[in-house]
PDB file of N, CA and C in Angstrom:
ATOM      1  N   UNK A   1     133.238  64.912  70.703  1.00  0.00           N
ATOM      2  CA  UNK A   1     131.901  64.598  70.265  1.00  0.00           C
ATOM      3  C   UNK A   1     130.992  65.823  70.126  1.00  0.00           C
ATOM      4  N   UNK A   2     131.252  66.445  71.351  1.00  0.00           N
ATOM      5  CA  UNK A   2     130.220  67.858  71.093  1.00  0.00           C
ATOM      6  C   UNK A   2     130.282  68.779  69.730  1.00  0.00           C
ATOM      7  N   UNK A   3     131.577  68.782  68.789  1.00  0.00           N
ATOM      8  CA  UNK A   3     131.796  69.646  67.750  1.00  0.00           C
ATOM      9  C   UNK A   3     131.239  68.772  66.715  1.00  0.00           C
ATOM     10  N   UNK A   4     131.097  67.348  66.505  1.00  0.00           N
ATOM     11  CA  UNK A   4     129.916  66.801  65.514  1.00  0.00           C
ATOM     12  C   UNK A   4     128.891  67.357  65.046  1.00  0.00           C
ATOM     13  N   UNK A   5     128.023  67.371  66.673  1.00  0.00           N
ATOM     14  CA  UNK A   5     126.597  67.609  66.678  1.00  0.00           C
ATOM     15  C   UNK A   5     126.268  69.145  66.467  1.00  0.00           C
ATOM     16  N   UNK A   6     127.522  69.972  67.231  1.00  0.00           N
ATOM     17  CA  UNK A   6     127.122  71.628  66.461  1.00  0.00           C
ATOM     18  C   UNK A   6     127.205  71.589  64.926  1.00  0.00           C
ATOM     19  N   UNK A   7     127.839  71.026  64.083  1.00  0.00           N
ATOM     20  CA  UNK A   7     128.609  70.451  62.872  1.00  0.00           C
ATOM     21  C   UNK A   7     126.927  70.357  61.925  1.00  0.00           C
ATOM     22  N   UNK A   8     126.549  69.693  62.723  1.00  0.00           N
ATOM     23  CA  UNK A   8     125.224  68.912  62.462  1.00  0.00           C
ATOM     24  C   UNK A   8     124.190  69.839  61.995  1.00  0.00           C
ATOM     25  N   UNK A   9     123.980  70.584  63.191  1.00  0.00           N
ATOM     26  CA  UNK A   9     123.037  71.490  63.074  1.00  0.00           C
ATOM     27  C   UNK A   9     123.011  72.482  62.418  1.00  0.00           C
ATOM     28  N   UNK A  10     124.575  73.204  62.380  1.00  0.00           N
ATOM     29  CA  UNK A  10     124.775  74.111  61.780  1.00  0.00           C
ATOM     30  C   UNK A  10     124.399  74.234  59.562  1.00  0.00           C
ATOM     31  N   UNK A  11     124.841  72.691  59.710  1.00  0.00           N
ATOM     32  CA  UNK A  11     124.641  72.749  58.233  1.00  0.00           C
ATOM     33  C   UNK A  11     122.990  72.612  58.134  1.00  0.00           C
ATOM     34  N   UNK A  12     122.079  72.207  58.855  1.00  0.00           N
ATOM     35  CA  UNK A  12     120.938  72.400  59.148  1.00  0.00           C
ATOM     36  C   UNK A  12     120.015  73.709  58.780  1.00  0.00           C
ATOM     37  N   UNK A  13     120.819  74.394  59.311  1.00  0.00           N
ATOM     38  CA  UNK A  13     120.106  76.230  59.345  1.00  0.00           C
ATOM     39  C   UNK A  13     120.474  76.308  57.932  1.00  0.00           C
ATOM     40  N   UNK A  14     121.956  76.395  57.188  1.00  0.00           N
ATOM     41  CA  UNK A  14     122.338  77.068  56.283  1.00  0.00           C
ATOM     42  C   UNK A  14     121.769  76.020  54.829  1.00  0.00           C
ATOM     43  N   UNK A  15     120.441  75.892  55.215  1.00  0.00           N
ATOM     44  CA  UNK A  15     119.636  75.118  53.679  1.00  0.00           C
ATOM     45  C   UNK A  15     119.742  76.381  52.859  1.00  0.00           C
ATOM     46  N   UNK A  16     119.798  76.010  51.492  1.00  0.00           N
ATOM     47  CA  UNK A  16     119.619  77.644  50.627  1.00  0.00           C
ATOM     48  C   UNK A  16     119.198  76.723  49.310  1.00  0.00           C
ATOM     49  N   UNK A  17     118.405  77.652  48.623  1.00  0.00           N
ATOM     50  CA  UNK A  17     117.770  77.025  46.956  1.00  0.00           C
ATOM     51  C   UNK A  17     118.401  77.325  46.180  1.00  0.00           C
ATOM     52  N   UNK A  18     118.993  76.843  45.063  1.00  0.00           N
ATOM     53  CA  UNK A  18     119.603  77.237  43.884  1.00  0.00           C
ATOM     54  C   UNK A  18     118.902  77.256  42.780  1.00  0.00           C
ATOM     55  N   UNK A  19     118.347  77.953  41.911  1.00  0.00           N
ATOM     56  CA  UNK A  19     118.104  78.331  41.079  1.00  0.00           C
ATOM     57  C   UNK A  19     118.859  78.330  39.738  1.00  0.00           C
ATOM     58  N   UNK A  20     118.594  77.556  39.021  1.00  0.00           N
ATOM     59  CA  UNK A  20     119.150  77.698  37.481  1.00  0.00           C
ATOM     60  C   UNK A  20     118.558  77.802  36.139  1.00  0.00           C
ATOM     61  N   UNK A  21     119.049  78.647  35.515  1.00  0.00           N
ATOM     62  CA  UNK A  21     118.009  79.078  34.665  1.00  0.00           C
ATOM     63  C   UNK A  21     118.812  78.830  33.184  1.00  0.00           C
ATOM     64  N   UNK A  22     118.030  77.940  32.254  1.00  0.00           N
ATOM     65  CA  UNK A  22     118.725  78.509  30.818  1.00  0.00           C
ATOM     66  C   UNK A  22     117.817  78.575  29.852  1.00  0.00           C
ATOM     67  N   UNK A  23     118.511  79.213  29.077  1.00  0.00           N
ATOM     68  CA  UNK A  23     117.749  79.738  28.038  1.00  0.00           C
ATOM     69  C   UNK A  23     118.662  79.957  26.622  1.00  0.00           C
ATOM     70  N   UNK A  24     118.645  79.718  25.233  1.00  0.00           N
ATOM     71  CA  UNK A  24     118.888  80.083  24.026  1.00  0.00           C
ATOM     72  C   UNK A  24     118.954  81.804  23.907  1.00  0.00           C
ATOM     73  N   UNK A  25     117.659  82.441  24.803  1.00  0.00           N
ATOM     74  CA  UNK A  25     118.163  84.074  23.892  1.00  0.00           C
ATOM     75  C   UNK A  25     118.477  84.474  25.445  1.00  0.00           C
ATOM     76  N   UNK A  26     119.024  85.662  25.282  1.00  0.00           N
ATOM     77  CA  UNK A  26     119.787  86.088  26.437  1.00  0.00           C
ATOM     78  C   UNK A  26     118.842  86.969  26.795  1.00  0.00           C
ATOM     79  N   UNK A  27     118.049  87.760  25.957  1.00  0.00           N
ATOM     80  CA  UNK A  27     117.016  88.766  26.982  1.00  0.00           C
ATOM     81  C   UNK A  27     115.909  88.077  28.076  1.00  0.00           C
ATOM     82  N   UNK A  28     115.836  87.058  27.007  1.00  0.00           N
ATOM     83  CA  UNK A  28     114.837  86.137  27.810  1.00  0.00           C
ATOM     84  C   UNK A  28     115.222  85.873  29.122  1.00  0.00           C
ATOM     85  N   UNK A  29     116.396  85.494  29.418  1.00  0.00           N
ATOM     86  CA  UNK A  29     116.671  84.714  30.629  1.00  0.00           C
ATOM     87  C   UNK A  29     117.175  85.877  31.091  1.00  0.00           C
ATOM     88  N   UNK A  30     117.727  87.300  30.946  1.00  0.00           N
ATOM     89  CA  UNK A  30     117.768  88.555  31.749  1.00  0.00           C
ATOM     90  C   UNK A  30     116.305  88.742  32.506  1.00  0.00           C
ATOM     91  N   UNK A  31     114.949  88.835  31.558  1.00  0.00           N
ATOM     92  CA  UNK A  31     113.887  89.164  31.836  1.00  0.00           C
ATOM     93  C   UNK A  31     113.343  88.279  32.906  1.00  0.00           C
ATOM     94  N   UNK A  32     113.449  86.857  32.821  1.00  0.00           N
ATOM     95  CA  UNK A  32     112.891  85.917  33.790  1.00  0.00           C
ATOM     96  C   UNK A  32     113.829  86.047  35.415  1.00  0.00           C
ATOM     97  N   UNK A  33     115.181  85.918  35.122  1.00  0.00           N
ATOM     98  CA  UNK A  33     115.710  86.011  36.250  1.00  0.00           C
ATOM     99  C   UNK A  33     115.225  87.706  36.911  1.00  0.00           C
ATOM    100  N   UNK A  34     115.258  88.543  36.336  1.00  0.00           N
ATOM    101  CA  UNK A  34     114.609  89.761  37.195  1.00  0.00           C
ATOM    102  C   UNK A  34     113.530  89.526  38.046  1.00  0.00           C
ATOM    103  N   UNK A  35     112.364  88.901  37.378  1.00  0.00           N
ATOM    104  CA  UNK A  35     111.333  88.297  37.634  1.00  0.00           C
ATOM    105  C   UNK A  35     111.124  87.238  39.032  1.00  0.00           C
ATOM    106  N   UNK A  36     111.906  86.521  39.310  1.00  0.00           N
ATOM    107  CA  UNK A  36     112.245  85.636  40.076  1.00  0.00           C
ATOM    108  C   UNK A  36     113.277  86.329  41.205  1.00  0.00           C
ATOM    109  N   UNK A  37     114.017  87.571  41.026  1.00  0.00           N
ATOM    110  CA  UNK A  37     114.774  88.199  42.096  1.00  0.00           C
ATOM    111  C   UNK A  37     113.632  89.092  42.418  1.00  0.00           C
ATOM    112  N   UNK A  38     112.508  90.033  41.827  1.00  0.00           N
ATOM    113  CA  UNK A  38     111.852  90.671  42.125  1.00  0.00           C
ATOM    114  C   UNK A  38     110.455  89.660  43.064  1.00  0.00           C
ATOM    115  N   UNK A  39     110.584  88.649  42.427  1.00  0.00           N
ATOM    116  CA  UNK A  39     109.232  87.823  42.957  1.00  0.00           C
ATOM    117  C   UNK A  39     109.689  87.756  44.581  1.00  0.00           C
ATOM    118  N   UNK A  40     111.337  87.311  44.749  1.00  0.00           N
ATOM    119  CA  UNK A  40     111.349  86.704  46.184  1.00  0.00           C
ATOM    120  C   UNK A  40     111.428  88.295  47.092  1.00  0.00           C
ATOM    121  N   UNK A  41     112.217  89.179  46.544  1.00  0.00           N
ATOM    122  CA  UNK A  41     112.419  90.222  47.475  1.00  0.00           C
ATOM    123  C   UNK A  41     111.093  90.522  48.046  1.00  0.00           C
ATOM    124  N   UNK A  42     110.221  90.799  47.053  1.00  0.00           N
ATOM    125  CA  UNK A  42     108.102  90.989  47.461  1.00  0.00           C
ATOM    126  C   UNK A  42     108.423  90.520  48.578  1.00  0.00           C
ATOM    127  N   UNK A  43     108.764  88.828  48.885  1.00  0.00           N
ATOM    128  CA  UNK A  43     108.130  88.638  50.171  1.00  0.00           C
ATOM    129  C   UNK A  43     109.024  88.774  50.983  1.00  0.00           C
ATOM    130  N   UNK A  44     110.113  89.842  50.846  1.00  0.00           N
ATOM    131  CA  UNK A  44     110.946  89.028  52.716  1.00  0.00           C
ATOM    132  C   UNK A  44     112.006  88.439  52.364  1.00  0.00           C
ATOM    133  N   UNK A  45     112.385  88.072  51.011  1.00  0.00           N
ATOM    134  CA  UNK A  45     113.815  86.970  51.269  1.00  0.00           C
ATOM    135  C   UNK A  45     114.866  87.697  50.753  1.00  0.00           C
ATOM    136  N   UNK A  46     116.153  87.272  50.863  1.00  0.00           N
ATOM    137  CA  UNK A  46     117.673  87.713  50.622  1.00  0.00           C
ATOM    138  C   UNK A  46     117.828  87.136  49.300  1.00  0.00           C
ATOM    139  N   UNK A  47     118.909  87.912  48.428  1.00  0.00           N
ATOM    140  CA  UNK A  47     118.623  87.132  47.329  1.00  0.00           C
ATOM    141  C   UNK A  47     119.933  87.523  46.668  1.00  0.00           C
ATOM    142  N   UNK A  48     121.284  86.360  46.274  1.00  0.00           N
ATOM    143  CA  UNK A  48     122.410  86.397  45.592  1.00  0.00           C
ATOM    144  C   UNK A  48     122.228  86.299  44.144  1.00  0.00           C
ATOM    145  N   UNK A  49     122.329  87.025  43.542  1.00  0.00           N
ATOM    146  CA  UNK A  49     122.767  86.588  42.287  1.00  0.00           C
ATOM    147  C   UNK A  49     121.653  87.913  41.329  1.00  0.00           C
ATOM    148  N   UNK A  50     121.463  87.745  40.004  1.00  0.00           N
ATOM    149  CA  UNK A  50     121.823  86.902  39.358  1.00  0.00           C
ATOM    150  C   UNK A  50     123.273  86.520  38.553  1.00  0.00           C
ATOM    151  N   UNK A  51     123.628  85.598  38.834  1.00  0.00           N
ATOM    152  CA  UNK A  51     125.177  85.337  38.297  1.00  0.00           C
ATOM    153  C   UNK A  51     125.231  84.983  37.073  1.00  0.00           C
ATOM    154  N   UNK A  52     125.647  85.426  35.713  1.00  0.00           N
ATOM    155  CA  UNK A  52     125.603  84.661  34.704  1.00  0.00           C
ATOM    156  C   UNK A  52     126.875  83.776  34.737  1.00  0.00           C
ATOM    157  N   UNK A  53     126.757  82.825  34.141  1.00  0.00           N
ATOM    158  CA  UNK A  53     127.586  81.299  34.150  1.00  0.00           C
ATOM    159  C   UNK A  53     128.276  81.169  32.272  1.00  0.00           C
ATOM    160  N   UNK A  54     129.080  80.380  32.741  1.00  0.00           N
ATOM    161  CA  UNK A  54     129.526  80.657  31.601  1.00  0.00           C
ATOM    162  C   UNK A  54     128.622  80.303  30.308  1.00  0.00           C
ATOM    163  N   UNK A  55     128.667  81.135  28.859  1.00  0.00           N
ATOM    164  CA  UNK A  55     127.613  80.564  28.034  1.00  0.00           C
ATOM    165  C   UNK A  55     128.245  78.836  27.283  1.00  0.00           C
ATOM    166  N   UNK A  56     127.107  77.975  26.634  1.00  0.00           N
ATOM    167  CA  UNK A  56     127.576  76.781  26.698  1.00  0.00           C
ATOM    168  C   UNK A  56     128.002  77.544  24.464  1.00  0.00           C
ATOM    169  N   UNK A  57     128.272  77.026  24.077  1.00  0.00           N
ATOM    170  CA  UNK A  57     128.610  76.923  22.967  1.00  0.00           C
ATOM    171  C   UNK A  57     128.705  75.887  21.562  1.00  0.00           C
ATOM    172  N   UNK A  58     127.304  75.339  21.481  1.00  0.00           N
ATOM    173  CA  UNK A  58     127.253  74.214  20.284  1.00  0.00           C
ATOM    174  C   UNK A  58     127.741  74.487  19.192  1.00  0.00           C
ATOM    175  N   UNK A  59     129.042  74.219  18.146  1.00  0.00           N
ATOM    176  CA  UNK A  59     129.110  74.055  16.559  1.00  0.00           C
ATOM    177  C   UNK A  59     128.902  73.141  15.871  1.00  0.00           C
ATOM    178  N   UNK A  60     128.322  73.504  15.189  1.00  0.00           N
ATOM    179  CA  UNK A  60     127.939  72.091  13.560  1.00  0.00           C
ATOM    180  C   UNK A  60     128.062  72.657  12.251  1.00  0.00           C
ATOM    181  N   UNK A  61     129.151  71.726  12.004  1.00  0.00           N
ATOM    182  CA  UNK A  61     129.860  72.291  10.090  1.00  0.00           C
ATOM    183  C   UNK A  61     128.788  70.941   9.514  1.00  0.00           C
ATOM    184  N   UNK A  62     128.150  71.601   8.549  1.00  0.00           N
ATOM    185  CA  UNK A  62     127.200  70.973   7.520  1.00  0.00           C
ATOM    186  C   UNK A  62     127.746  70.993   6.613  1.00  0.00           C
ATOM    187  N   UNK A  63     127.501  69.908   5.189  1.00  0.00           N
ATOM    188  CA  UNK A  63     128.026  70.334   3.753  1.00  0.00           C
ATOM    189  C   UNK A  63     127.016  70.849   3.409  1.00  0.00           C
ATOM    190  N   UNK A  64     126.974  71.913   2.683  1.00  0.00           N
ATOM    191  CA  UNK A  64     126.138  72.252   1.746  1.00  0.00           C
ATOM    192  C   UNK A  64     125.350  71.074   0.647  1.00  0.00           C
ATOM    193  N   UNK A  65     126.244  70.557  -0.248  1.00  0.00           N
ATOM    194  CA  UNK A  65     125.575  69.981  -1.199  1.00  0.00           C
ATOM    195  C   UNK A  65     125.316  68.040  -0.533  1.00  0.00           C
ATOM    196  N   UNK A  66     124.974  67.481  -1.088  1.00  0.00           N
ATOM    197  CA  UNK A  66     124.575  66.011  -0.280  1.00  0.00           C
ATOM    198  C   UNK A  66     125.694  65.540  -0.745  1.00  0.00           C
ATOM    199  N   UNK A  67     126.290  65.286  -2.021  1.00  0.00           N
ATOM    200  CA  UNK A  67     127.739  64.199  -2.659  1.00  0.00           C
ATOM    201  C   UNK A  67     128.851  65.029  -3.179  1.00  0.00           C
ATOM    202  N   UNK A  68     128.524  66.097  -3.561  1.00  0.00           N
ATOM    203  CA  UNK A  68     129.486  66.432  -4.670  1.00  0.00           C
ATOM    204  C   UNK A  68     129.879  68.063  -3.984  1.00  0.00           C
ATOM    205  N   UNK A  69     131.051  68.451  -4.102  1.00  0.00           N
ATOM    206  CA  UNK A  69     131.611  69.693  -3.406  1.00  0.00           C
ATOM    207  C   UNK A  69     131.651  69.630  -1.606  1.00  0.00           C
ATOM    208  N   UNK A  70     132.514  69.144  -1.291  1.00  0.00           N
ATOM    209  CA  UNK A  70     133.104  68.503  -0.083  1.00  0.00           C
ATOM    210  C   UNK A  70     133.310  70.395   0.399  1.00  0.00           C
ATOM    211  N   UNK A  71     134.564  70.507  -0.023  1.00  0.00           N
ATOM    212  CA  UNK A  71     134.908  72.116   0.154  1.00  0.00           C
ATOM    213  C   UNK A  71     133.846  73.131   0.788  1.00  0.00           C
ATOM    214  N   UNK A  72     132.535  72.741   0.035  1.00  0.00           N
ATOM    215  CA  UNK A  72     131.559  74.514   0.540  1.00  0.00           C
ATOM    216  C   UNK A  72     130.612  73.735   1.460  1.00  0.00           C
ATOM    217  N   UNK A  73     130.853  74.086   2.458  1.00  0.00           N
ATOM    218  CA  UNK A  73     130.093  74.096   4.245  1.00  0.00           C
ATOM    219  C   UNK A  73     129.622  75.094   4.736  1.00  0.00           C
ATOM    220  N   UNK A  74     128.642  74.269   5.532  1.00  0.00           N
ATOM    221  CA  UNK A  74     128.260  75.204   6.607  1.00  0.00           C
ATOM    222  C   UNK A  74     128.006  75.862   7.478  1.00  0.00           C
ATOM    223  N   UNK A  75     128.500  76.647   8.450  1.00  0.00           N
ATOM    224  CA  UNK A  75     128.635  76.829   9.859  1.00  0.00           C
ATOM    225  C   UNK A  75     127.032  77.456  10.810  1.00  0.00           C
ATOM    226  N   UNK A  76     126.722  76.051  12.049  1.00  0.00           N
ATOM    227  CA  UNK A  76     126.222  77.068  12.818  1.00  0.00           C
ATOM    228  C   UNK A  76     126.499  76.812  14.099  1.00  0.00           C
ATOM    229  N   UNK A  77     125.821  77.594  15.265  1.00  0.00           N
ATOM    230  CA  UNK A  77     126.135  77.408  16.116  1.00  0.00           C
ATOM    231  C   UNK A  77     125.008  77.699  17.093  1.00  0.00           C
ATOM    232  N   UNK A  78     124.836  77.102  18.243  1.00  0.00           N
ATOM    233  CA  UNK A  78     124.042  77.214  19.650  1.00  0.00           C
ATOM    234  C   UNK A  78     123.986  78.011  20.329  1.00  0.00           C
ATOM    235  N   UNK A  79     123.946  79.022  21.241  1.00  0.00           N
ATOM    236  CA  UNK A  79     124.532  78.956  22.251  1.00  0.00           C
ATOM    237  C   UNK A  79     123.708  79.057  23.487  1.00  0.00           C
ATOM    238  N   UNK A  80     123.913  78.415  24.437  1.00  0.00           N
ATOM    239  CA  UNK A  80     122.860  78.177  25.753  1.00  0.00           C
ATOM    240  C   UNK A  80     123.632  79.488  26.939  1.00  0.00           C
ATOM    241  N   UNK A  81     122.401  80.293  27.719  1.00  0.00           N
ATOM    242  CA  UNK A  81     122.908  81.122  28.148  1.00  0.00           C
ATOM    243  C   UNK A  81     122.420  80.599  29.875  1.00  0.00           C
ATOM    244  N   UNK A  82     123.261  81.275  30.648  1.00  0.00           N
ATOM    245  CA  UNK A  82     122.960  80.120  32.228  1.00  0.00           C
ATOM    246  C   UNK A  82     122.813  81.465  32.704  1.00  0.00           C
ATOM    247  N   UNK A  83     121.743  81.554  33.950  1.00  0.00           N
ATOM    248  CA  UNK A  83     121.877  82.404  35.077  1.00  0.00           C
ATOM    249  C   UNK A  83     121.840  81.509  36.603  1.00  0.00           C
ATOM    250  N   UNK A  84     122.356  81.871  37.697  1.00  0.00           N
ATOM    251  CA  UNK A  84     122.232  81.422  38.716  1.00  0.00           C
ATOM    252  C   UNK A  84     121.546  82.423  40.113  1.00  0.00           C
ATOM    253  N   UNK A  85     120.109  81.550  40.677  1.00  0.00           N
ATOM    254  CA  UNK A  85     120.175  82.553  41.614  1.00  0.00           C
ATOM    255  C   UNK A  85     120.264  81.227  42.875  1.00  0.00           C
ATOM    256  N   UNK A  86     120.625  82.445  43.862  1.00  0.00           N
ATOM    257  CA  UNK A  86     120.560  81.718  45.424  1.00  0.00           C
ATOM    258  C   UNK A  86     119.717  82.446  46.242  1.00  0.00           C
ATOM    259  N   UNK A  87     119.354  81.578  47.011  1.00  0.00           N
ATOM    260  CA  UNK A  87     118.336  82.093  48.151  1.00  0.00           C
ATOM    261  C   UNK A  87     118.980  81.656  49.306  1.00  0.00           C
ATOM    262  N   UNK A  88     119.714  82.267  50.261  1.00  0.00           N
ATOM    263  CA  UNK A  88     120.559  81.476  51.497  1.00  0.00           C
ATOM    264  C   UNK A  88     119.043  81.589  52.188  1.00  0.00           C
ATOM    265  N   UNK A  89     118.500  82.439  52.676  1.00  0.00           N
ATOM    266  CA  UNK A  89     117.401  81.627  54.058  1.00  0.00           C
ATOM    267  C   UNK A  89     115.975  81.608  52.912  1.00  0.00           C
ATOM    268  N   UNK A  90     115.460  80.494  53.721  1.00  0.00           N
ATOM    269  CA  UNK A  90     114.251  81.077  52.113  1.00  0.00           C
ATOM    270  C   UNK A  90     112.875  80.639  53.809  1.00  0.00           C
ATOM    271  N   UNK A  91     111.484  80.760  52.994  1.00  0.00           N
ATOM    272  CA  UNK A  91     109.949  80.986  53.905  1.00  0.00           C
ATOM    273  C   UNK A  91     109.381  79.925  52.564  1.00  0.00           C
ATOM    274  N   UNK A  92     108.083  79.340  53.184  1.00  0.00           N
ATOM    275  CA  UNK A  92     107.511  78.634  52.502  1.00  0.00           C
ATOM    276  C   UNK A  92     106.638  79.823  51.633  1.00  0.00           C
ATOM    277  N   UNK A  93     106.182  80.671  52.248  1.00  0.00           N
ATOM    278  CA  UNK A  93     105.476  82.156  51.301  1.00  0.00           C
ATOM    279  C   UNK A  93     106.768  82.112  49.691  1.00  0.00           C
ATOM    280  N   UNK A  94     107.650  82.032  50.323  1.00  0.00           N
ATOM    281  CA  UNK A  94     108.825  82.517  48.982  1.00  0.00           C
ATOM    282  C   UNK A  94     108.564  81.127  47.961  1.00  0.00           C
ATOM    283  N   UNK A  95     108.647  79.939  48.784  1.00  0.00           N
ATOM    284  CA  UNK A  95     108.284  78.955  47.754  1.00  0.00           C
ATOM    285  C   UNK A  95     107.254  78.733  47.286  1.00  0.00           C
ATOM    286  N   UNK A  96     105.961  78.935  47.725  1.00  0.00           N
ATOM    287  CA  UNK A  96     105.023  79.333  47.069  1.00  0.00           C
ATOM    288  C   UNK A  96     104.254  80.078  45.761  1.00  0.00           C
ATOM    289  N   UNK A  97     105.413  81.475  45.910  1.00  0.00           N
ATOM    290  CA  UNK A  97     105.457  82.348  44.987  1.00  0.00           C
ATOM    291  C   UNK A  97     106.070  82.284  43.792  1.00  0.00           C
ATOM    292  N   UNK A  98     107.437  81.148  44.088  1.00  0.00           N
ATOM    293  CA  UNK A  98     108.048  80.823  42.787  1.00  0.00           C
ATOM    294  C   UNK A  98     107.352  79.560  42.069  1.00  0.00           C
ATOM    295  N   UNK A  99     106.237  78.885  42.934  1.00  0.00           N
ATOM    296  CA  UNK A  99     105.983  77.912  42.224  1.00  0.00           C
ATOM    297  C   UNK A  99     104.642  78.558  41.817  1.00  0.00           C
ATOM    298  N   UNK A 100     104.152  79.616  41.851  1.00  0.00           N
ATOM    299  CA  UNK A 100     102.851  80.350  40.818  1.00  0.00           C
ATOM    300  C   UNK A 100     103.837  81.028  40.033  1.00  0.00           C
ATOM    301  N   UNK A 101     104.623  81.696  40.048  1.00  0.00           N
ATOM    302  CA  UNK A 101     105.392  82.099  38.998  1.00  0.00           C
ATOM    303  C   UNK A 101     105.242  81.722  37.295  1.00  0.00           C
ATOM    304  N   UNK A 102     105.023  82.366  36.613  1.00  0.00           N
ATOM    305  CA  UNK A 102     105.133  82.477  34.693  1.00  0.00           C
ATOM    306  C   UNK A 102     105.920  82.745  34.455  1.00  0.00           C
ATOM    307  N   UNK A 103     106.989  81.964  33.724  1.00  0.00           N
ATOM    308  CA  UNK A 103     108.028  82.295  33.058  1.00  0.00           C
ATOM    309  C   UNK A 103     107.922  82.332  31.455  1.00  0.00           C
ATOM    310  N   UNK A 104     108.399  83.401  30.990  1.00  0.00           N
ATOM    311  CA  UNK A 104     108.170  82.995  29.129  1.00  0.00           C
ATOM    312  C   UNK A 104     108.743  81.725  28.714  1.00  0.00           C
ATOM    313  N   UNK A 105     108.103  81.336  27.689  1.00  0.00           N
ATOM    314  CA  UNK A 105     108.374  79.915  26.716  1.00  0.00           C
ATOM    315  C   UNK A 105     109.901  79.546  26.632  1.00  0.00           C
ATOM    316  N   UNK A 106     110.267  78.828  26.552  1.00  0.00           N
ATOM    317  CA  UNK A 106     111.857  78.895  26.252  1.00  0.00           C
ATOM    318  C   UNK A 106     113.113  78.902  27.367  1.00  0.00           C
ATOM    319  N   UNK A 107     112.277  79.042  28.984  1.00  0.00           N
ATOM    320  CA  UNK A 107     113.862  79.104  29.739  1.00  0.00           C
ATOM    321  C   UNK A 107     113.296  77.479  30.486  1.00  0.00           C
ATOM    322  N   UNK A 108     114.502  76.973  31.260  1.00  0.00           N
ATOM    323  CA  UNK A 108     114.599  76.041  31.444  1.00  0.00           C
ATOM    324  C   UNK A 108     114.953  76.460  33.035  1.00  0.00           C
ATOM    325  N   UNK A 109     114.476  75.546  33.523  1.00  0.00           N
ATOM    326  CA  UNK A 109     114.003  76.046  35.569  1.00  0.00           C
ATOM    327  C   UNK A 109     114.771  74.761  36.043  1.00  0.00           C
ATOM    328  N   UNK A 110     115.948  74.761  36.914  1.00  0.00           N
ATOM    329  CA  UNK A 110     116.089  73.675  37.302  1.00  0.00           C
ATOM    330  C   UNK A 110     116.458  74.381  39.038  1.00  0.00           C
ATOM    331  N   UNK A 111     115.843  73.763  39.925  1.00  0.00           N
ATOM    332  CA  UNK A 111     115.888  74.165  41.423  1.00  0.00           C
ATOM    333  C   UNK A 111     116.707  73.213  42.031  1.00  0.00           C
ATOM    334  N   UNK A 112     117.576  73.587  42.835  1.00  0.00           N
ATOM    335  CA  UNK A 112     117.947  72.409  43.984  1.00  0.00           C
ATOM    336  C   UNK A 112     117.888  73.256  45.678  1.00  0.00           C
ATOM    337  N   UNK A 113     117.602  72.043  46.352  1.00  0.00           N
ATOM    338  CA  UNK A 113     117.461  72.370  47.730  1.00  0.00           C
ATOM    339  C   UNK A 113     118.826  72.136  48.275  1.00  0.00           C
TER     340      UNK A 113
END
């Protein structure tokens, strides 16, 4: 019974934030994730990453003409770019700071606790 409750606690301490970031242009989401590793170090926190993830990759073949010439198409493509950060110990100062944080137009913020 006693190795439960250390079990318990232990996953307790080791809370950490994940950070995910995407974005369409890749400088963008270089520039923001700097931003967000530079924001937490300011105050005090440890900081993994940034990891880029694999990029996602949308294609769409269009026809060119609406009825007639099947043959001449058109190719484009997406591509979504991912960064990952982690915060293993984080301070409410650190969460604070990421939630005044400005990020440019265009990246996509998804946090988990």
């Amino acid at each position: 019974m006693p190795t439960q409750t250390k079990k318990k606690s232990e996953s307790h301490e080791q809370q950490k934030i994940r950070i995910k970031l995407k974005a369409y242009d890749n400088k963008v989401i270089d520039k923001s994730a700097k931003q967000i590793v530079d924001t937490i170090e300011r105050n005090g926190g440890k900081v993994v990453g940034p990891v880029p993830l694999p990029t996602e990759i949308h294609k769409y073949t269009v026809n060119r003409s609406t009825f007639i010439d099947k043959n001449s198409r058109e190719q484009f493509e997406m591509r979504v770019h991912k960064r990952l950060v982690e915060i293993p110990n984080y301070t409410p100062k650190i969460i604070d700071s990421l939630q005044n944080l400005s990020l440019p137009a265009g990246v996509d913020i998804e946090i988990k606790m």
